[in-house]
Protein backbone atom coordinates (compact mmCIF):
# COMPACT_ATOMS: atom_id res chain seq x y z
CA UNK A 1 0.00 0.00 0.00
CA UNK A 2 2.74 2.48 0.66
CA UNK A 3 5.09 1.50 -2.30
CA UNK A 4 1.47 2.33 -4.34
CA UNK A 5 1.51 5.45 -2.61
CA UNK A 6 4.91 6.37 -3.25
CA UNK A 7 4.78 5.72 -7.02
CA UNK A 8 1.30 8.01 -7.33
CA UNK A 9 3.21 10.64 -5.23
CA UNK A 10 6.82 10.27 -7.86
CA UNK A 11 4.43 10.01 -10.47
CA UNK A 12 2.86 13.61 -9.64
CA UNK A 13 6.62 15.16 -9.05
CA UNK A 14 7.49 13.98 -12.07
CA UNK A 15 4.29 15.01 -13.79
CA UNK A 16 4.24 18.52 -11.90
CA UNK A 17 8.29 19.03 -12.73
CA UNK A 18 8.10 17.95 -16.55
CA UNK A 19 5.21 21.07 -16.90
CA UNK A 20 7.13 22.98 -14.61
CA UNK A 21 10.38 22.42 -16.97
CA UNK A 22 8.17 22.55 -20.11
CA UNK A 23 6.77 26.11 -18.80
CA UNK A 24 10.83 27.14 -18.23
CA UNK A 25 11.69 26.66 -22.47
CA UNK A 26 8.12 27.91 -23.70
CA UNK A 27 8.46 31.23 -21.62
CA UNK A 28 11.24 32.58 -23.36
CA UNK A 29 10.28 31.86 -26.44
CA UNK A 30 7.22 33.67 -25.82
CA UNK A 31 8.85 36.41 -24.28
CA UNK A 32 10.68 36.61 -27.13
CA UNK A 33 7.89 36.04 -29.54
CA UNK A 34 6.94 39.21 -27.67
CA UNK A 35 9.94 41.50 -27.48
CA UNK A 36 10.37 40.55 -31.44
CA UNK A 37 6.98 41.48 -31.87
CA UNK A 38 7.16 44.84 -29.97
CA UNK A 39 10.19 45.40 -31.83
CA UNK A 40 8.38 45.55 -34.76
CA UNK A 41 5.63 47.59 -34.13
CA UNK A 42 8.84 50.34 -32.69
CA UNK A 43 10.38 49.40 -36.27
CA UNK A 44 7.13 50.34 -38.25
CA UNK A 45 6.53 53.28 -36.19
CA UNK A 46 9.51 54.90 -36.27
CA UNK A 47 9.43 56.43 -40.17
CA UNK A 48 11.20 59.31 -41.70
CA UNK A 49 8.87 62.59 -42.45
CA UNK A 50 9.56 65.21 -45.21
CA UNK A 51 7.88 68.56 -44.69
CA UNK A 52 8.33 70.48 -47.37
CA UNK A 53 7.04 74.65 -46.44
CA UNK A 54 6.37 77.26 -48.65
CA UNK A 55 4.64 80.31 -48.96
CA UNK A 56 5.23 83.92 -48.00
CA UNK A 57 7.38 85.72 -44.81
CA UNK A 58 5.62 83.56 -42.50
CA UNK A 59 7.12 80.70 -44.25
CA UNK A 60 10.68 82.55 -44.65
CA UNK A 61 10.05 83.34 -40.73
CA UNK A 62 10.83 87.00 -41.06
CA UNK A 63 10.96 88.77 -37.24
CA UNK A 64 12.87 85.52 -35.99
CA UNK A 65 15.64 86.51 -34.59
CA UNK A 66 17.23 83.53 -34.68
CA UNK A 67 17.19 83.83 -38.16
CA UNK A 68 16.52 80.05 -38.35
CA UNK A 69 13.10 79.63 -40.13
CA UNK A 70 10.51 80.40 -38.30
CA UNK A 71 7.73 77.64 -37.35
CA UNK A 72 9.40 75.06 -39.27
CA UNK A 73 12.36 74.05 -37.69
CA UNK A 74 10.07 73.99 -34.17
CA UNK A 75 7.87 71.87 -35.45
CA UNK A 76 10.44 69.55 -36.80
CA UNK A 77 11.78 69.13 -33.11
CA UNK A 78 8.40 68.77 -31.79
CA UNK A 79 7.74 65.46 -33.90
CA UNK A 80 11.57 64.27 -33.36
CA UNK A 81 10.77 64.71 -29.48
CA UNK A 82 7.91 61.74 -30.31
CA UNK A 83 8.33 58.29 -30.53
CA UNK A 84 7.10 58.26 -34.06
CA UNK A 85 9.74 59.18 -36.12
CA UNK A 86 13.25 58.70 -36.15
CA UNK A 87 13.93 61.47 -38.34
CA UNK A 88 12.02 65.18 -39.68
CA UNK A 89 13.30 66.72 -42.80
CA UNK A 90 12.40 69.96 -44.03
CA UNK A 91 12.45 72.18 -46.90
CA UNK A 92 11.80 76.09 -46.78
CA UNK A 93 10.22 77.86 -49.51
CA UNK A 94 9.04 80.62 -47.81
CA UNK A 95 9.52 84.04 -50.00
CA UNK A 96 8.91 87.28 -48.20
CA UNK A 97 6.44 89.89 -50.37
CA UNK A 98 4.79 87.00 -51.98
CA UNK A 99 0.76 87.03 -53.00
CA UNK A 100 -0.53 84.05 -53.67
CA UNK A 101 0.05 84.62 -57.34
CA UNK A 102 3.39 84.89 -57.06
CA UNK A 103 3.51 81.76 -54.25
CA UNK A 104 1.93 79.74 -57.74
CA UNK A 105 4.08 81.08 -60.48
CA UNK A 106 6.59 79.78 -58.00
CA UNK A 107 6.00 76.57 -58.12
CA UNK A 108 5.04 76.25 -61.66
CA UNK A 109 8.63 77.78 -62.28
CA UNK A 110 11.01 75.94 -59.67
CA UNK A 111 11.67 72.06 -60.16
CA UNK A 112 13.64 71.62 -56.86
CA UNK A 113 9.92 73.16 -55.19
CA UNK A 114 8.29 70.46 -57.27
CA UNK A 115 10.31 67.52 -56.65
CA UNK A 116 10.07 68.08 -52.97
CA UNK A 117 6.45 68.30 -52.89
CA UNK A 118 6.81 64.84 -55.13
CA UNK A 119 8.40 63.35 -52.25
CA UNK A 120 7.06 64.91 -49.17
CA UNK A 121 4.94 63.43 -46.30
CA UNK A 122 2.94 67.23 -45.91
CA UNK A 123 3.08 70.36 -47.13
CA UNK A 124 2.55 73.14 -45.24
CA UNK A 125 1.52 76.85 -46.95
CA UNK A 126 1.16 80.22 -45.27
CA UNK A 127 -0.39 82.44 -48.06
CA UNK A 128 -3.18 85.22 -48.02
CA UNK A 129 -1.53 88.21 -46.30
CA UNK A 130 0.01 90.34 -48.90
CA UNK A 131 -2.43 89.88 -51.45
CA UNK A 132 -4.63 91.80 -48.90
CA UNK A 133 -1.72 94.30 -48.24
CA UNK A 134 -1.60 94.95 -52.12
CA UNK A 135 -4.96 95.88 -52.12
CA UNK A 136 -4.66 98.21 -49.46
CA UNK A 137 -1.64 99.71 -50.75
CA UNK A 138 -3.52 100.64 -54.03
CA UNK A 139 -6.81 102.04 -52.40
CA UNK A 140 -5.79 102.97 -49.60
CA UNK A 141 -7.73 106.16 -48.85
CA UNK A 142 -10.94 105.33 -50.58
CA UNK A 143 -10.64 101.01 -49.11
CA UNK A 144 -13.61 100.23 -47.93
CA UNK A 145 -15.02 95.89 -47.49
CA UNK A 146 -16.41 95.96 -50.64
CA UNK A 147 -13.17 97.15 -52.56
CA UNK A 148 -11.82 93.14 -51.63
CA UNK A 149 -14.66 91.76 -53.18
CA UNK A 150 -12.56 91.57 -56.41
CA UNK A 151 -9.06 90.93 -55.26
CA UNK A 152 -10.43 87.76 -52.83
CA UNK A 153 -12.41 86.21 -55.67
CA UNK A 154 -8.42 86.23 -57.29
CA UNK A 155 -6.98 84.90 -54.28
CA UNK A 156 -9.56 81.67 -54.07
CA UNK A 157 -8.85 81.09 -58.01
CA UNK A 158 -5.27 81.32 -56.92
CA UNK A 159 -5.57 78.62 -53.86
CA UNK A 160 -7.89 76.50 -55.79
CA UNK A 161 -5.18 75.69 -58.37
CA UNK A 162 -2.26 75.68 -55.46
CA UNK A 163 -4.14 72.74 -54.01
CA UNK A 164 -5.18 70.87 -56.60
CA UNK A 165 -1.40 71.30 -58.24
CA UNK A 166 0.23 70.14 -54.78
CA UNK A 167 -2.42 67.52 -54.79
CA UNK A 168 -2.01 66.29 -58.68
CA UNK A 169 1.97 66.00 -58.14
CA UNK A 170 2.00 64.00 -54.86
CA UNK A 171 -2.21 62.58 -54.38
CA UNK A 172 -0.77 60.86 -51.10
CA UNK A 173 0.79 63.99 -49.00
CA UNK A 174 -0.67 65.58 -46.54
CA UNK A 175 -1.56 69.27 -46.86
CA UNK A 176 -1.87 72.08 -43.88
CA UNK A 177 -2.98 75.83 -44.75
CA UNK A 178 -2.48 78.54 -42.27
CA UNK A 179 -5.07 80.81 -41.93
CA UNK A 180 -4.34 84.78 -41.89
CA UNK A 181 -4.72 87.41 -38.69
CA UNK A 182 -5.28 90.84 -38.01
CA UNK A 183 -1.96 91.77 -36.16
CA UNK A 184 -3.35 95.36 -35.27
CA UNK A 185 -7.13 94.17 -33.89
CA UNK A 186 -5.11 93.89 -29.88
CA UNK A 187 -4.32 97.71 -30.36
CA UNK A 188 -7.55 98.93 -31.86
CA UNK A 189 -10.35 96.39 -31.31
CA UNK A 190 -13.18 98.96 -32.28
CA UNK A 191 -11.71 99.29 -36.04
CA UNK A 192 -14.20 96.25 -37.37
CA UNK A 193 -13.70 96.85 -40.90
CA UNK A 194 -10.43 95.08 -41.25
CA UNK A 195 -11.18 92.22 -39.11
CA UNK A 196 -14.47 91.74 -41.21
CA UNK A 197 -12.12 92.06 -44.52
CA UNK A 198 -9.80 88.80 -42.65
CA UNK A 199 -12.70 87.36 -41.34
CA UNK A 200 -14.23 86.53 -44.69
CA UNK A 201 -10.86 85.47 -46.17
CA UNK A 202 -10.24 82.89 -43.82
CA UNK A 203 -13.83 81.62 -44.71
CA UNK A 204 -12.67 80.80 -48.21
CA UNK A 205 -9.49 79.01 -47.64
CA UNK A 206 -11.44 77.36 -45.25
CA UNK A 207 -14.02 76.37 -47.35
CA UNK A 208 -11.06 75.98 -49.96
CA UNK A 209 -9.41 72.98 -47.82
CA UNK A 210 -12.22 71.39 -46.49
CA UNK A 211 -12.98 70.56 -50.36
CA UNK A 212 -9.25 69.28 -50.63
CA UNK A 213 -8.85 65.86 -49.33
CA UNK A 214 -6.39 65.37 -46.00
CA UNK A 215 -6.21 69.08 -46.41
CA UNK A 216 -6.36 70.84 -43.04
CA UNK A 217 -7.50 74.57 -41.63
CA UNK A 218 -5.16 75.99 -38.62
CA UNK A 219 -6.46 79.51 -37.65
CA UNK A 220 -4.36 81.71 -36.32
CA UNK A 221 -6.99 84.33 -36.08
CA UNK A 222 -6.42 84.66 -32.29
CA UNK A 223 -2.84 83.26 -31.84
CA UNK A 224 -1.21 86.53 -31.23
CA UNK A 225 -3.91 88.17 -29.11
CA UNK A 226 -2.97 88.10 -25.32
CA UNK A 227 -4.67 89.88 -23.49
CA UNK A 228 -3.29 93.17 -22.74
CA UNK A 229 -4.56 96.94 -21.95
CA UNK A 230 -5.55 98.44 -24.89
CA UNK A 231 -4.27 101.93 -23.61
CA UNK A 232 -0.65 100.63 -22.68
CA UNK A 233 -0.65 99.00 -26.39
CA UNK A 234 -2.01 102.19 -27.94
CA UNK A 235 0.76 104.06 -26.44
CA UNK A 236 3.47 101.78 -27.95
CA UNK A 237 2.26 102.57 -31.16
CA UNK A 238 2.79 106.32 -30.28
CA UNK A 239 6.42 105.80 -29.21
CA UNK A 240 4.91 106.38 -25.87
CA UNK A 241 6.30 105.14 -22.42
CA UNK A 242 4.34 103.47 -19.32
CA UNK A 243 5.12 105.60 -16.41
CA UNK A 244 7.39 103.16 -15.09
CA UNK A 245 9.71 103.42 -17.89
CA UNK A 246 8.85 99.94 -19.62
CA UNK A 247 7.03 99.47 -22.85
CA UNK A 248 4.06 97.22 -23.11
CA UNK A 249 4.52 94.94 -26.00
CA UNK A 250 2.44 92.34 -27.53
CA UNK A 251 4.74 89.32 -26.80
CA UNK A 252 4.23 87.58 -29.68
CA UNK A 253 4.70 89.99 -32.75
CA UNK A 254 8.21 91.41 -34.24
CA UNK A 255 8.76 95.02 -32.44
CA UNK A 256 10.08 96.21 -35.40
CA UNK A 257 6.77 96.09 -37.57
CA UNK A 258 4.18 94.71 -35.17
CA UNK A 259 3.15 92.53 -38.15
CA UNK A 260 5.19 89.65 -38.22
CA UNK A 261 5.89 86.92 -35.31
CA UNK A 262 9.04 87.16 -33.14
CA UNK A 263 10.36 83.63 -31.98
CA UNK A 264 7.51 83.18 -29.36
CA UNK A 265 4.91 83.68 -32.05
CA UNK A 266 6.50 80.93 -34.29
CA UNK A 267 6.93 78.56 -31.03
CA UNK A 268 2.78 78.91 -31.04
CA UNK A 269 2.65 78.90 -35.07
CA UNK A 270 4.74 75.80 -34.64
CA UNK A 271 2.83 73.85 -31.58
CA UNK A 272 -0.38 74.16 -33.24
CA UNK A 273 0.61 73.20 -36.29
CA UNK A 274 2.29 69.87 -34.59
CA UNK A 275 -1.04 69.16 -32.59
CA UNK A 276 -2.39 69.73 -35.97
CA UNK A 277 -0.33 66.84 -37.20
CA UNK A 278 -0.43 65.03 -33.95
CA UNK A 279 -4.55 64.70 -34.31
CA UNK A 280 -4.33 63.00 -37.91
C-alpha cells in the first residue's frame, strides 16, 4: 500500500516538474515572440517625415531673430521629441512679399519646389496676407469691405489651383494651410472693418481645404492676441512710455513692424501646427 503510494506521489513530481520544466523553455520563447513582436511595431513606427514649407514671410520666418526659419524648424523638433519618427526633414520655400500669385508662379517655375512636394509626407503653406496688403496699398484712402470683393475672388482662383497642383503631383501627402490674422485688432479692437475684410478670407481658404482631401484649416486668427490693456498697447504705437519706464509689448509679434511673429509667435505657429499633425 505504501510503495502504491509512493509511485502516485513520484508520479505527480514527475508530472508537476516535466510542466514545470516545459513552462521554463516555452516562456522565453514567448517572451521573445513578444519582445520581437514589440520590436516591430517600434520598427514600423519609427518612419522618416519630409515637410516640405512654402509660402510667404511667414514661411521665410521674417521677425525671428534667430534667423533660423521660423515655425518650421520647431515643429520639426516637436515630432523628433515623439516616438514616431526617427527622423524630420524639411524644406523652406518661404519668399517674403509673396501674393498668392506669385507663391503659384513659383512653383510652376522651380523644379527643386516640385520635386520636394513629389516626395514629401505634408506640405505646409502660409499664403493670403500680402495679397490683402496689395490691395490696401492701391486704395488705400478710398478702401472700404467691398473694394476686396474683387481681389479675394483672385486669391480663391489662386488657392484652388495651389491645391489641386500640390495635390495632382503627390495625391498621397498631406496638406496644412495657415489661416491669416489681423496683427493690429489687440491695439484697436473697435476698427471692425479690417477684421471683417480677414474674417471673410479665412472663410474661403477654409471652405477651400475642407474641399481638398487630407487638407487641413489651422487659424491663427487669435494666436497673437494676449490679453493686454488696450491703452498701454495704444501708447506703444505712439512711441509712448508706461510711467514706469517699460514698454508694453504684444509678446508675440516682431517690435520692429508689429506685423510679423518674433520667436515666441513661431513657437505657437509651430505647436499648433504639430497638434495639428499630432490629431491626424
Amino acid at each position: 500500500m505504501k510503495k502504491g503510494r509512493l509511485i502516485v506521489i513520484v508520479f505527480l513530481f514527475l508530472s508537476i516538474g516535466s510542466i514545470f520544466i516545459a513552462n521554463i523553455l516555452i516562456d522565453p520563447f514567448q517572451s521573445n515572440l513578444s519582445n520581437d513582436k514589440d520590436g516591430k511595431d517600434m520598427e514600423i513606427k519609427k518612419e522618416s517625415l519630409h515637410i516640405v514649407a512654402i509660402g510667404d514671410s511667414l514661411t521665410e520666418g521674417i521677425g525671428d531673430a534667430t534667423k533660423s526659419g521660423g515655425y518650421v524648424p520647431i515643429v520639426a523638433d516637436l515630432l523628433e521629441e515623439t516616438d514616431g519618427y526617427k527622423e524630420v526633414t524639411t524644406s523652406n520655400y518661404g519668399k517674403n512679399g509673396d501674393r498668392s500669385d506669385q507663391v503659384l508662379e513659383r512653383f510652376h517655375e522651380n523644379k527643386s519646389i516640385q520635386e520636394d512636394i513629389a516626395s514629401a509626407n505634408i506640405v505646409v503653406l502660409t499664403v493670403g496676407g500680402n495679397d490683402i496688403v496689395q490691395t490696401l496699398k492701391k486704395i488705400f484712402l478710398t478702401a472700404t469691405e467691398e473694394s476686396f470683393t474683387l481681389p479675394e475672388k483672385t486669391y480663391r482662383v489662386n488657392l484652388k489651383a495651389l491645391l489641386a497642383d500640390f495635390k495632382r503631383l503627390n495625391p498621397e501627402l498631406e496638406l496644412y494651410v495657415f489661416g491669416i490674422y489681423n496683427p493690429y485688432y489687440v491695439y484697436f479692437p473697435e476698427i471692425t472693418e479690417m477684421q471683417n475684410i480677414v474674417d471673410k478670407w479665412n472663410q474661403t481658404t477654409q471652405e477651400i481645404v475642407n474641399e481638398t482631401d487630407n487638407a487641413t484649416f489651422i487659424s491663427t486668427v487669435d494666436l497673437f492676441n494676449p490679453t493686454i490693456k488696450q491703452d498701454e498697447v495704444k501708447n506703444l504705437l505712439m512711441d509712448e512710455e508706461n510711467s514706469d519706464g517699460s514698454e508694453s509689448v504684444n509678446p508675440y509679434l516682431y517690435e520692429k513692424d508689429l506685423f510679423h511673429p518674433n520667436e515666441a509667435g513661431y513657437e505657437l505657429m509651430g505647436k499648433v501646427l504639430f497638434q495639428a499633425i499630432e490629431a491626424e
